[in-house]
N, C-alpha and C. Protein backbone atom coordinates (compact mmCIF):
# COMPACT_ATOMS: atom_id res chain seq x y z
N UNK A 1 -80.89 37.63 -12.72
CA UNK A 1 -81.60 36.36 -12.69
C UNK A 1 -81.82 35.96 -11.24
N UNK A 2 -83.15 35.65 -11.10
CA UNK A 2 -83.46 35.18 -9.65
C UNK A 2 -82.58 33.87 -9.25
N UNK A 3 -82.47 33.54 -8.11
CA UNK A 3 -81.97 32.51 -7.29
C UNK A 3 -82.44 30.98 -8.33
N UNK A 4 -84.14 30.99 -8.02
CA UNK A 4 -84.58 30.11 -8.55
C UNK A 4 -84.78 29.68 -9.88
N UNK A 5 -84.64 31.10 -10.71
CA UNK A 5 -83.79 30.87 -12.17
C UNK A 5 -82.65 30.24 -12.18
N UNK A 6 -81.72 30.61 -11.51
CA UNK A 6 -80.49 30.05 -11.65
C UNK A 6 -80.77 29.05 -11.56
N UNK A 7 -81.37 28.00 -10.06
CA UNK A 7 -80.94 27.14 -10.09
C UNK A 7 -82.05 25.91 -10.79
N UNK A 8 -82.67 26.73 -11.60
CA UNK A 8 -83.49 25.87 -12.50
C UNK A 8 -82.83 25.75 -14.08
N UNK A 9 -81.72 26.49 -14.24
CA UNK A 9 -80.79 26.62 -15.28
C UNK A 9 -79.97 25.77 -15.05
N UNK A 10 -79.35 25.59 -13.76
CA UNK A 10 -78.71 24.66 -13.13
C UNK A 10 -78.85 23.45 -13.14
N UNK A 11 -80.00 23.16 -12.54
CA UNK A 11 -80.49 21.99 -12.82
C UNK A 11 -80.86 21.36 -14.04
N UNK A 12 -81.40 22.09 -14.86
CA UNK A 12 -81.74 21.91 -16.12
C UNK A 12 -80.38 21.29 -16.82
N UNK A 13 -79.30 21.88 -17.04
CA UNK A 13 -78.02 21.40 -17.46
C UNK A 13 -77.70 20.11 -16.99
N UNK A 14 -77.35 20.31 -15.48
CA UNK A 14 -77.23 18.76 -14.91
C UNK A 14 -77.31 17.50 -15.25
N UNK A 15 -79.27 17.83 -15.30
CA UNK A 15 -79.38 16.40 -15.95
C UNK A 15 -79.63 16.03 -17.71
N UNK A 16 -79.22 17.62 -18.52
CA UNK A 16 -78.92 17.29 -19.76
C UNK A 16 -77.51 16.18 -19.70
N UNK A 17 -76.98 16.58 -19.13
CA UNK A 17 -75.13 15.75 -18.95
C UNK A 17 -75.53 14.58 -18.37
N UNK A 18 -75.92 14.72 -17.06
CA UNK A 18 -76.20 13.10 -16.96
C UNK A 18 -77.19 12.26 -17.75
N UNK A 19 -77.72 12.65 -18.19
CA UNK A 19 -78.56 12.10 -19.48
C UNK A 19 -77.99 11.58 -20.50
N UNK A 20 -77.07 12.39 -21.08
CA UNK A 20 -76.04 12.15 -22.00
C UNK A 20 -75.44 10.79 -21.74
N UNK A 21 -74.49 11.20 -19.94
CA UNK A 21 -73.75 10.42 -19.87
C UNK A 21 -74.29 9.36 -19.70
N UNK A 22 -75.84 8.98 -19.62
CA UNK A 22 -76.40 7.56 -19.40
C UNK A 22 -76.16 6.75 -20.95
N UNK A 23 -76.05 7.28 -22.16
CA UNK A 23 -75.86 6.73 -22.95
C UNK A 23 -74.54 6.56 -23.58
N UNK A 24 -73.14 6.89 -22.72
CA UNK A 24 -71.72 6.78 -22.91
C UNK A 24 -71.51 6.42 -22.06
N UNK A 25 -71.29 6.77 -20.49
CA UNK A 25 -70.27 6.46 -19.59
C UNK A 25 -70.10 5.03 -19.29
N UNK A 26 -69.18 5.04 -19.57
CA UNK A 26 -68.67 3.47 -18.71
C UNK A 26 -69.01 2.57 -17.65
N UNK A 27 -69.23 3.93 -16.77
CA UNK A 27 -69.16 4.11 -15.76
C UNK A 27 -70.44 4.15 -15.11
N UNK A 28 -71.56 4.63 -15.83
CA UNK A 28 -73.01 4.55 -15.59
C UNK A 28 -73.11 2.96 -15.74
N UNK A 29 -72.65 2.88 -16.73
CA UNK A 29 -72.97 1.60 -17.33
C UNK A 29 -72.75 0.50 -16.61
N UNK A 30 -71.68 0.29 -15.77
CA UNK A 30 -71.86 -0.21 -14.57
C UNK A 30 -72.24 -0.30 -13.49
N UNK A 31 -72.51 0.86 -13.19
CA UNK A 31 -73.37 0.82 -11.81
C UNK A 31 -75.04 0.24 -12.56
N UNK A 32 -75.76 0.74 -13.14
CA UNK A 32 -76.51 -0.09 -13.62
C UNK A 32 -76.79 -1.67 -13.75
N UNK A 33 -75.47 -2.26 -14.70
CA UNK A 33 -75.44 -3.12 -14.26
C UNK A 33 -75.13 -3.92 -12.92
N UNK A 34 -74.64 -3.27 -12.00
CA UNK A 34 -74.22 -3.84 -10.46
C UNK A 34 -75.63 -3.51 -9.99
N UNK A 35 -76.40 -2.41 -10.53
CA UNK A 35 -77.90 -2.32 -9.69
C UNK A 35 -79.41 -3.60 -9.93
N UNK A 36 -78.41 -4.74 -11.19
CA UNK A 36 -79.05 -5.45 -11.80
C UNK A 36 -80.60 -4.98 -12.80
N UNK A 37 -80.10 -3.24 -13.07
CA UNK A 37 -81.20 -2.85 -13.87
C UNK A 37 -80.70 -2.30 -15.26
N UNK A 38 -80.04 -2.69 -16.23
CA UNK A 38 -79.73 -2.93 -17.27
C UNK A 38 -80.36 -2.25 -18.27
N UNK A 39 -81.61 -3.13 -18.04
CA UNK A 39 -82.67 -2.49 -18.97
C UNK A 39 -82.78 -0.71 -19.09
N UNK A 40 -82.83 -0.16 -17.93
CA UNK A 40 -83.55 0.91 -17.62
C UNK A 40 -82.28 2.16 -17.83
N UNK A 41 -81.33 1.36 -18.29
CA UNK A 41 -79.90 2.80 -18.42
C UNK A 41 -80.78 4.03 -19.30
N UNK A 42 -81.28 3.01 -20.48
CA UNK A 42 -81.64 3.73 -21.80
C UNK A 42 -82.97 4.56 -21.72
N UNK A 43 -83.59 4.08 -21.00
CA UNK A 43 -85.08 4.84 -20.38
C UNK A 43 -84.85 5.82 -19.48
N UNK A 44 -83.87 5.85 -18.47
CA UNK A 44 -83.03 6.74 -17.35
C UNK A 44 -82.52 7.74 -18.04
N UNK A 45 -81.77 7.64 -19.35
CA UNK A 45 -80.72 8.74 -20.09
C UNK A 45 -82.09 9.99 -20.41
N UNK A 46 -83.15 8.46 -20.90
CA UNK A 46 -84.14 9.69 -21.69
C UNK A 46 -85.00 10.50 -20.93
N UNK A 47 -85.31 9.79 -19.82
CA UNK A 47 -85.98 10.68 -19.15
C UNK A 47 -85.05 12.20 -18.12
N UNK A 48 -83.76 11.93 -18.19
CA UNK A 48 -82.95 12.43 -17.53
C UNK A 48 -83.18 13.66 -18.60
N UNK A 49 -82.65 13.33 -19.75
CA UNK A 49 -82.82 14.40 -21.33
C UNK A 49 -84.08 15.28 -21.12
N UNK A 50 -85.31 14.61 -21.29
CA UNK A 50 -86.60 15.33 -20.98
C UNK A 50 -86.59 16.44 -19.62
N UNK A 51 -86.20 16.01 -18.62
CA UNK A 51 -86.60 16.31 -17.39
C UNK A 51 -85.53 18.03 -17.65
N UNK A 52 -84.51 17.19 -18.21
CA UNK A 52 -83.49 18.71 -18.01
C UNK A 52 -84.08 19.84 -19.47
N UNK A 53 -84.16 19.24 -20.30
CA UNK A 53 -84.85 20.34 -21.44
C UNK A 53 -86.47 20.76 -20.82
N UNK A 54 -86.99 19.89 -20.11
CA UNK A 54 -88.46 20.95 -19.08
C UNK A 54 -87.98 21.89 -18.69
N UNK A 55 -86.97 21.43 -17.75
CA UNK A 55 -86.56 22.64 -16.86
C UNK A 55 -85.98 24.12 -17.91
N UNK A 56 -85.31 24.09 -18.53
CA UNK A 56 -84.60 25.06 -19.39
C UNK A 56 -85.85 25.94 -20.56
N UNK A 57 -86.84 25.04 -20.39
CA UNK A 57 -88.13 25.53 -21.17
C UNK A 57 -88.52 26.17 -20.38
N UNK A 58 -88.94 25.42 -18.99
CA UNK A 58 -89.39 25.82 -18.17
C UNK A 58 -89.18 27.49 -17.41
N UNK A 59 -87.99 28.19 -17.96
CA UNK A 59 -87.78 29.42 -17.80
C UNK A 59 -88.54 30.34 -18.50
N UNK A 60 -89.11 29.43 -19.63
CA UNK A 60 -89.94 30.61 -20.65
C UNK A 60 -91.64 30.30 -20.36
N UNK A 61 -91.81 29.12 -20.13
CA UNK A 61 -93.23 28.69 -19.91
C UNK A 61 -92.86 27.61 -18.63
N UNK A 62 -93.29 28.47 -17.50
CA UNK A 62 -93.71 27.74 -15.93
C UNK A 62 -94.53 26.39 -15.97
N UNK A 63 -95.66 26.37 -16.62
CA UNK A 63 -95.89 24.49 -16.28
C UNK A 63 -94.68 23.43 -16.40
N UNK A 64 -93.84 23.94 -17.64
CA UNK A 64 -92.28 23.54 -18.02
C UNK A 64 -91.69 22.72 -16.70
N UNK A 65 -91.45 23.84 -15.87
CA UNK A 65 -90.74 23.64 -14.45
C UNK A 65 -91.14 22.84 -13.89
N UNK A 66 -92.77 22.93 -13.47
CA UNK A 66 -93.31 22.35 -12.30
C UNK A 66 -93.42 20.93 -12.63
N UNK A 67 -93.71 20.11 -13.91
CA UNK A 67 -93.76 18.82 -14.34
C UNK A 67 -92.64 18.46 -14.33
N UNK A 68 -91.24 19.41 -14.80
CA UNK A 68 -90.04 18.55 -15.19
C UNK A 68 -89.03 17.97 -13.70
N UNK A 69 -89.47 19.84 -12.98
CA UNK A 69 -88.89 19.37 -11.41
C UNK A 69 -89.71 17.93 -10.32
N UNK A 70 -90.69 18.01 -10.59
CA UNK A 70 -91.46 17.08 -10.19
C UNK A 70 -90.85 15.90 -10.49
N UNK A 71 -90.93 15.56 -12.05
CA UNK A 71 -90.45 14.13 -12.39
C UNK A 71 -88.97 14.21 -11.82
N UNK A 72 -88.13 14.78 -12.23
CA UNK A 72 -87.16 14.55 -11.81
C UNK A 72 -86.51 14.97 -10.14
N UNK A 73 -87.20 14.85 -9.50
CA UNK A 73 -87.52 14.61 -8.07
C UNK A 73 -87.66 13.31 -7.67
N UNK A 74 -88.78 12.93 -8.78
CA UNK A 74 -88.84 11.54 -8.33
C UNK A 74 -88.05 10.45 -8.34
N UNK A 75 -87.19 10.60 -9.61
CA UNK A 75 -85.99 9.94 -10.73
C UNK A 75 -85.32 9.92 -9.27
N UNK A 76 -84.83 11.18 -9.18
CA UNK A 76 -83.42 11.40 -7.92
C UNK A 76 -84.02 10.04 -6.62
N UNK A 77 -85.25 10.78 -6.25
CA UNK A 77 -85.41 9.81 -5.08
C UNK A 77 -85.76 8.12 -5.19
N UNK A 78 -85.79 7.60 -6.53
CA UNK A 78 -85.70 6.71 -6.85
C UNK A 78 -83.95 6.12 -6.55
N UNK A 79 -83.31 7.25 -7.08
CA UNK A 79 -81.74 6.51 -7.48
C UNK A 79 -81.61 6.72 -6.00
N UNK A 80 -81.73 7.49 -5.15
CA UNK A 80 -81.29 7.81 -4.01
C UNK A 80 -81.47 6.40 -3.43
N UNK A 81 -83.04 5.58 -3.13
CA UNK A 81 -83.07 4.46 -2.93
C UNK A 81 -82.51 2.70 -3.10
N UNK A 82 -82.43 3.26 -4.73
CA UNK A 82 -81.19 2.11 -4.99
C UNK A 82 -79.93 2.17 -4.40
N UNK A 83 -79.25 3.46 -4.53
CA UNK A 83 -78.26 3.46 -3.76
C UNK A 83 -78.01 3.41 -2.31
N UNK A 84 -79.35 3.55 -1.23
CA UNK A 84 -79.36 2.56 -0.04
C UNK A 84 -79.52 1.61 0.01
N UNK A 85 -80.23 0.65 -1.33
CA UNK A 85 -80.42 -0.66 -1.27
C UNK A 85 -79.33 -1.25 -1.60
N UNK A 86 -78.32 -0.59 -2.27
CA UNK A 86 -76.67 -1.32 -2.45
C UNK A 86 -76.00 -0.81 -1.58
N UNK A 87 -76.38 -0.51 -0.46
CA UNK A 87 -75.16 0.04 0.45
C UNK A 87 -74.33 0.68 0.26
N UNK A 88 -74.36 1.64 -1.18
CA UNK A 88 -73.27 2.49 -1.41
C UNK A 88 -73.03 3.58 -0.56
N UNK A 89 -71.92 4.40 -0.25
CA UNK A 89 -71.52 5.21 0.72
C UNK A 89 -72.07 6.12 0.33
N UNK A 90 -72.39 7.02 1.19
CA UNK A 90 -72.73 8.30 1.27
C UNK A 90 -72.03 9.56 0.33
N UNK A 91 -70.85 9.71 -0.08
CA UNK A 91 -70.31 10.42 -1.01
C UNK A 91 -71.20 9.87 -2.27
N UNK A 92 -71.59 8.83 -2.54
CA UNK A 92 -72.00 8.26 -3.97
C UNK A 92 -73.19 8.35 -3.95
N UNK A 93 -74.16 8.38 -2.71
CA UNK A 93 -75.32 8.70 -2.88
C UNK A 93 -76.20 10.11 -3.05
N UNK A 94 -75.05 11.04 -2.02
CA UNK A 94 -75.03 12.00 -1.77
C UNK A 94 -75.60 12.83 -2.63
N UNK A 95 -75.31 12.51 -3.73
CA UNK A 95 -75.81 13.83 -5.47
C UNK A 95 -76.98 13.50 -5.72
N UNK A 96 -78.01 12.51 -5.88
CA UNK A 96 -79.08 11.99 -5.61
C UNK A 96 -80.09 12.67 -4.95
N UNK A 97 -79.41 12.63 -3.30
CA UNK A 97 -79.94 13.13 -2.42
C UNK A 97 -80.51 14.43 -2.95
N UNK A 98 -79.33 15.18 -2.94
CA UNK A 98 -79.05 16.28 -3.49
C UNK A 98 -80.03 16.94 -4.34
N UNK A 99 -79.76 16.80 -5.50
CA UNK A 99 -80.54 16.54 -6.58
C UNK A 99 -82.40 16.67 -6.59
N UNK A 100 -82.80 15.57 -5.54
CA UNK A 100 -83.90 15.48 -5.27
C UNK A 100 -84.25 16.64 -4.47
N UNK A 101 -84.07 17.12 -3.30
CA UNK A 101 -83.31 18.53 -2.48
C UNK A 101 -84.08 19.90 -3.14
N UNK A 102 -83.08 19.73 -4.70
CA UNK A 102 -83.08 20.54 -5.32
C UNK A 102 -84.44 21.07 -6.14
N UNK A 103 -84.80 19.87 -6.70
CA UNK A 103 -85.87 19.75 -7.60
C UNK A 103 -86.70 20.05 -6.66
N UNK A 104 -87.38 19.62 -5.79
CA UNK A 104 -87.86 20.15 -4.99
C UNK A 104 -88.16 21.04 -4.55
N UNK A 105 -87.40 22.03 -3.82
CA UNK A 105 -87.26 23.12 -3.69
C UNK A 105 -87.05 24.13 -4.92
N UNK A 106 -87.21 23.60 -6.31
CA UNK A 106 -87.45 24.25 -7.47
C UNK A 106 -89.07 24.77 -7.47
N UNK A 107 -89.46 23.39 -7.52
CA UNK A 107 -91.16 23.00 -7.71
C UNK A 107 -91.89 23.75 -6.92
N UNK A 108 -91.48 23.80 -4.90
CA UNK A 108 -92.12 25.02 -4.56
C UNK A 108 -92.05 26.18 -4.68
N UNK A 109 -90.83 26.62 -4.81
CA UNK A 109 -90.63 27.99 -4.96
C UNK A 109 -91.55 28.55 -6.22
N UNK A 110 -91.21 28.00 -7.22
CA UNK A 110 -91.93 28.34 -8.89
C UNK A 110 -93.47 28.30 -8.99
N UNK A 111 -94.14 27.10 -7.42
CA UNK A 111 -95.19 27.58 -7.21
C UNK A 111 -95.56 28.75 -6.95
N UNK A 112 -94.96 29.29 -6.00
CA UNK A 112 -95.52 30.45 -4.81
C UNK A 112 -95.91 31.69 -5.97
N UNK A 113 -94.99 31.47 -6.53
CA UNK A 113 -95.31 33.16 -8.12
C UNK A 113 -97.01 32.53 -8.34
């Protein structure tokens, strides 16, 4: 498996779990609410769900990839922003960052084929 398989398998999982966990964790569930966006846990889980089943499709049919890494590029650099707008530390923002990084560098690579 190529690099960029992997880490589109990778990714793909990721945000199946955090997806998940947008509709259990406790813990999501608060930072949400401390982000005063409440509303959007339940819209966040789902699009988190979508974005990671693109990607995992996306191994069998390529448009898959390029829409799901895309959106969820954007998702990341969205949260990445809230979490400079709350001043959270850098360890907490860090996966975000990350994340976005990633997707990214999914989207071009899966171009270049």
């Amino acid at each position: 498996m190529s690099s960029v398989r992997s880490l589109t398998c990778f990714s793909g999982v990721i945000f199946l779990i955090y997806g998940v966990l947008c509709f259990y964790s406790v813990s999501m569930e608060n930072d949400f609410h401390r982000f005063g966006l409440d509303i959007l846990r339940v819209p966040t889980g789902v699009l988190e769900l979508l974005g990671g089943s693109g990607m995992l499709i996306g191994l069998k049919w390529q448009p898959a990839v390029w829409i799901s890494s895309t959106g969820l590029a954007v998702l990341m650099l969205i949260a990445f922003g809230i979490r400079m707008r709350m001043r959270d530390g850098v360890a907490v923002s860090l996966p975000s960052l990350v994340l976005m990084l990633l997707n990214l560098y999914i989207l071009i690579k899966s171009s270049e084929r």
